[in-house]
C-alpha atoms as a PDB file:
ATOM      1  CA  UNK A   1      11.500 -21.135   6.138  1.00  0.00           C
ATOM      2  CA  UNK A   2      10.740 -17.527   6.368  1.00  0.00           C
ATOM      3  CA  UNK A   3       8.005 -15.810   4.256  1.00  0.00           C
ATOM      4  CA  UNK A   4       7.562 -11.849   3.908  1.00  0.00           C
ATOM      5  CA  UNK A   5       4.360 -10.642   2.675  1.00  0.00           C
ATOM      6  CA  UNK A   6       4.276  -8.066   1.454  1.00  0.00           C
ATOM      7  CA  UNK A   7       1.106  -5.660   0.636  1.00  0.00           C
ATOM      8  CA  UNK A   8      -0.703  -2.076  -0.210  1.00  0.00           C
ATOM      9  CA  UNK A   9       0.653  -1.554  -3.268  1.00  0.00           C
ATOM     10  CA  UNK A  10      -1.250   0.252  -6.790  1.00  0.00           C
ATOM     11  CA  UNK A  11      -1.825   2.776  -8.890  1.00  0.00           C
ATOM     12  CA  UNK A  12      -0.956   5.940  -7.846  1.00  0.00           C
ATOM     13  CA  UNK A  13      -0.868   9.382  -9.822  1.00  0.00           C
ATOM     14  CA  UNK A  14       2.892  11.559  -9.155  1.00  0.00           C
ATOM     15  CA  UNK A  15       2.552  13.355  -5.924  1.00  0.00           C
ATOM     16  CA  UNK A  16       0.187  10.416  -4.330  1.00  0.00           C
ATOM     17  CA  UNK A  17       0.875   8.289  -1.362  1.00  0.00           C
ATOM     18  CA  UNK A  18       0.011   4.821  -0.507  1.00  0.00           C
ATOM     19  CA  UNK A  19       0.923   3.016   2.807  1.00  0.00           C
ATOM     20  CA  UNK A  20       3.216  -0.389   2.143  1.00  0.00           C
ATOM     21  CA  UNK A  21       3.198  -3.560   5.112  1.00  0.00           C
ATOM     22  CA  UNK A  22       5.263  -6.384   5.850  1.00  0.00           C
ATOM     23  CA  UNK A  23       4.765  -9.128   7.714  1.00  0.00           C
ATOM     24  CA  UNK A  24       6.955 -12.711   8.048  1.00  0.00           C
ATOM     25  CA  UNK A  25       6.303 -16.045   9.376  1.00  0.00           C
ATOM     26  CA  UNK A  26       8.819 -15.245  12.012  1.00  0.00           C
ATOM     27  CA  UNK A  27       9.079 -15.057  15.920  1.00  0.00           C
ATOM     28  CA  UNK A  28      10.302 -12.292  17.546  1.00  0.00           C
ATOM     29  CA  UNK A  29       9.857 -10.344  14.381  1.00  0.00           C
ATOM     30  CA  UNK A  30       9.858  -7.144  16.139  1.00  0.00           C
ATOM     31  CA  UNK A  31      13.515  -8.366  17.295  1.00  0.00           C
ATOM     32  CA  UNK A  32      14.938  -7.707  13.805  1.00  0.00           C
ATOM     33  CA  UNK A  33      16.234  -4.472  11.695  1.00  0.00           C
ATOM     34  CA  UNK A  34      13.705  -4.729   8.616  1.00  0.00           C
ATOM     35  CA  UNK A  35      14.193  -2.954   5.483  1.00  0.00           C
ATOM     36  CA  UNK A  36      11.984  -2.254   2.784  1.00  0.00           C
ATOM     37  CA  UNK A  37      13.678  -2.364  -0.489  1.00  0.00           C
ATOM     38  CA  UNK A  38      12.469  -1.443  -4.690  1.00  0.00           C
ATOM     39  CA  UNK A  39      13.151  -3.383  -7.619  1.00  0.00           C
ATOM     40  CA  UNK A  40      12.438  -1.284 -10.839  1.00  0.00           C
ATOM     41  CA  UNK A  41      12.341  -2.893 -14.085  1.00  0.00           C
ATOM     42  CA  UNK A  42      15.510  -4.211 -15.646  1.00  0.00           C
ATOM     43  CA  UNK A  43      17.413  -2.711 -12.383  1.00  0.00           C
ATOM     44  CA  UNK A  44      18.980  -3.904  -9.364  1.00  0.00           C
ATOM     45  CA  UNK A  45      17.133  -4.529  -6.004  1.00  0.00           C
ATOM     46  CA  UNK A  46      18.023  -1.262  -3.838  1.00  0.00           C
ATOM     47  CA  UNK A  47      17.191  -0.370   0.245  1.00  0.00           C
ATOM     48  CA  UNK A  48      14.433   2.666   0.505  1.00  0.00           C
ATOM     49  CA  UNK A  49      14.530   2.350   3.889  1.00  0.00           C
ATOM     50  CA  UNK A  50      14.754   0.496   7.301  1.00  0.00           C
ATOM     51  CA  UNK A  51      13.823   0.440  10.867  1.00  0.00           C
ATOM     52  CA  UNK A  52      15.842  -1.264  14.172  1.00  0.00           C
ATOM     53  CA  UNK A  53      14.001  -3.176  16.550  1.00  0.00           C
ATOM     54  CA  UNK A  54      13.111   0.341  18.600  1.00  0.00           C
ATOM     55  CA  UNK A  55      12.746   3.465  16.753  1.00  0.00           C
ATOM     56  CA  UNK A  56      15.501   3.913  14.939  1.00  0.00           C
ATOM     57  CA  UNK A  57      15.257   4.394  11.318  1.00  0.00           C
ATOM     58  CA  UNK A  58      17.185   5.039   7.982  1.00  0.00           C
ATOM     59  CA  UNK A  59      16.163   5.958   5.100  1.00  0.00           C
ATOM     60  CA  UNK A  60      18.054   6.337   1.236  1.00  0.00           C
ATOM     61  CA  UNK A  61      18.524  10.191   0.484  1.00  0.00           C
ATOM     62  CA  UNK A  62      16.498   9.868  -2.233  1.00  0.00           C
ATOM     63  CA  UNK A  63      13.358   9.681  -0.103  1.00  0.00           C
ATOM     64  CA  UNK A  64      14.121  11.466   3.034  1.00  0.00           C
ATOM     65  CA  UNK A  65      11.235  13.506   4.240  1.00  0.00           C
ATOM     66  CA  UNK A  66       8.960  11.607   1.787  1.00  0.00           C
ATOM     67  CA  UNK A  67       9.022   7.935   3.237  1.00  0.00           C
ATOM     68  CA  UNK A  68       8.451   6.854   7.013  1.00  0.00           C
ATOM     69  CA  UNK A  69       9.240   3.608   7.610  1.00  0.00           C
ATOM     70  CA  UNK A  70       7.560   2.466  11.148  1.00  0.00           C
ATOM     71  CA  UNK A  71       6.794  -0.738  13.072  1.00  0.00           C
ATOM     72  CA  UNK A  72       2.860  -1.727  13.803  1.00  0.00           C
ATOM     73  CA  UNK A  73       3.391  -4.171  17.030  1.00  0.00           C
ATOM     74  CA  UNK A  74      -0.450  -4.373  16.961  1.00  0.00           C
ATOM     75  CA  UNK A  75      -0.305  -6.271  13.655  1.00  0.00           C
ATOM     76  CA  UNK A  76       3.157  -7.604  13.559  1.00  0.00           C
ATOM     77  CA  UNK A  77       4.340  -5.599  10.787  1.00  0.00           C
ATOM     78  CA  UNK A  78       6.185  -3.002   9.254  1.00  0.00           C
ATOM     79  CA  UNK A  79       4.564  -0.276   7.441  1.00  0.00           C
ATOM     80  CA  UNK A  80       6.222   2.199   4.644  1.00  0.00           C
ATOM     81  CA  UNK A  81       3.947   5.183   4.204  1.00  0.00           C
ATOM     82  CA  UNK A  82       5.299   6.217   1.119  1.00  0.00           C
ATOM     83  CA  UNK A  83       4.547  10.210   0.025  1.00  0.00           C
ATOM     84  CA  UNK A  84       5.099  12.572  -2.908  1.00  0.00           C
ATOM     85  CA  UNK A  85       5.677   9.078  -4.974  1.00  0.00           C
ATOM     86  CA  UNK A  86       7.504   9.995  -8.332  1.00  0.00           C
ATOM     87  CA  UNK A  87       7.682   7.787 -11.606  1.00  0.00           C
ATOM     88  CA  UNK A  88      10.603   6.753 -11.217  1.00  0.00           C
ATOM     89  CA  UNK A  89       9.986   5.214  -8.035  1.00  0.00           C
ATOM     90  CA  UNK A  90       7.348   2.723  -9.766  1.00  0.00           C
ATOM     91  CA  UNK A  91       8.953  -0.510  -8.887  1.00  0.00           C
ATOM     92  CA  UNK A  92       8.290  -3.765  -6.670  1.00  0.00           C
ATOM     93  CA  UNK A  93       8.343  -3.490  -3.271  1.00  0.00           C
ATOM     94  CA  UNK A  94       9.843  -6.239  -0.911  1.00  0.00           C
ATOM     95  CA  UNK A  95      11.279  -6.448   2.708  1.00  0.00           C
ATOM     96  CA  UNK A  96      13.557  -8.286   4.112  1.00  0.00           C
ATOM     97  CA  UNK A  97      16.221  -8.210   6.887  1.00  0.00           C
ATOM     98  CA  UNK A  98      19.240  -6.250   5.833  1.00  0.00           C
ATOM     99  CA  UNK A  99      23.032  -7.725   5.651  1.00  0.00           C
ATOM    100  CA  UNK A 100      25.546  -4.669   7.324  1.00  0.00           C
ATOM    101  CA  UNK A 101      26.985  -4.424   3.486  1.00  0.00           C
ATOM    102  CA  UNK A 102      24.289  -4.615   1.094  1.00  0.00           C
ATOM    103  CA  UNK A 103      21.758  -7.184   0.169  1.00  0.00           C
ATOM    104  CA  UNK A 104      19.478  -9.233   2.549  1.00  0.00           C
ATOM    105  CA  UNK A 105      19.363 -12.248   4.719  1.00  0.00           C
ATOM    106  CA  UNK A 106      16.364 -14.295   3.880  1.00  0.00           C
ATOM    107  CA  UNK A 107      14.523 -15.434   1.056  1.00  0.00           C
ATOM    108  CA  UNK A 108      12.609 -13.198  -0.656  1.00  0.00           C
ATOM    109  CA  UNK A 109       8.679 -13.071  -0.729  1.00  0.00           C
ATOM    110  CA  UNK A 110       6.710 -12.145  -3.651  1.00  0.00           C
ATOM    111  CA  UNK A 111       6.782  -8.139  -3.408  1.00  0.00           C
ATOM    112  CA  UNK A 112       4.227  -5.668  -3.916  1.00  0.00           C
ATOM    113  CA  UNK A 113       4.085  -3.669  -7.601  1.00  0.00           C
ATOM    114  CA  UNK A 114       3.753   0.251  -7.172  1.00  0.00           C
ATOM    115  CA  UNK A 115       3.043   1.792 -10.438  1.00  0.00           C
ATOM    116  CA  UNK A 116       3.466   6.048 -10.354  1.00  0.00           C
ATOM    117  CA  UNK A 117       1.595   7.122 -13.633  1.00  0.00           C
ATOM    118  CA  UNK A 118      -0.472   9.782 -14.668  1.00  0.00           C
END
C-alpha cells in the first residue's frame, strides 16, 4: 500500500513562508500528477495545488502567485513553497494523487499541521 509523507510544516506569523514535501512509497513517483491539498478545522479537504509529471502545474485561485508547487527528482518528492501564508490558510497539509473530478486516489498519509498566527 501506498504511504505519503508528508513534512515542513509550523508556526508561521501572516505574511511568512515555509516550504511543504511529499514523498510516497511508490515507483515511478515522478510518473504521477500530485496534488497537495488543506484540511482546515471542521472543513472539507480542498486541492491548493498540483503538478503533472513534467512541468505543468495548477494551482487554486486563492493562492496563485503565492504557492509554487514543484517536483525535487533529486529527493523523490514534491515540494510546496508556500508564501504570504494567511490565517485562514492554517490547516493540515496532505498530498495525494488527484481523481479528474475532485478527491484523490490513494490512501491518505498523516499530513503536516500549518498553523498562521501572530
Amino acid at each position: 500500500q501506498v504511504q505519503f509523507v508528508e513534512s515542513g510544516g509550523g508556526l508561521v506569523v501572516p505574511g511568512g513562508s515555509l516550504r511543504l514535501s511529499c514523498t510516497a512509497s511508490m515507483s515511478s513517483f515522478n510518473v504521477y500528477t500530485i496534488a497537495w491539498y488543506l484540511q482546515a478545522p471542521g472543513e472539507q479537504r480542498e486541492q491548493v495545488a498540483s503538478i503533472k509529471s513534467g512541468v505543468n502545474s495548477n494551482y487554486a485561485e486563492s493562492v496563485k502567485g503565492r504557492f509554487i508547487i514543484s517536483r525535487d527528482h533529486a529527493k523523490n518528492a514534491v515540494v510546496l513553497q508556500m508564501n504570504r501564508l494567511q490565517p485562514e490558510e492554517t490547516a493540515v497539509y496532505f498530498c495525494n494523487v488527484p481523481k479528474p473530478c475532485g478527491g484523490a486516489r490513494l490512501t491518505w498519509g498523516q499530513g503536516t499541521q500549518v498553523t498562521v498566527t501572530s
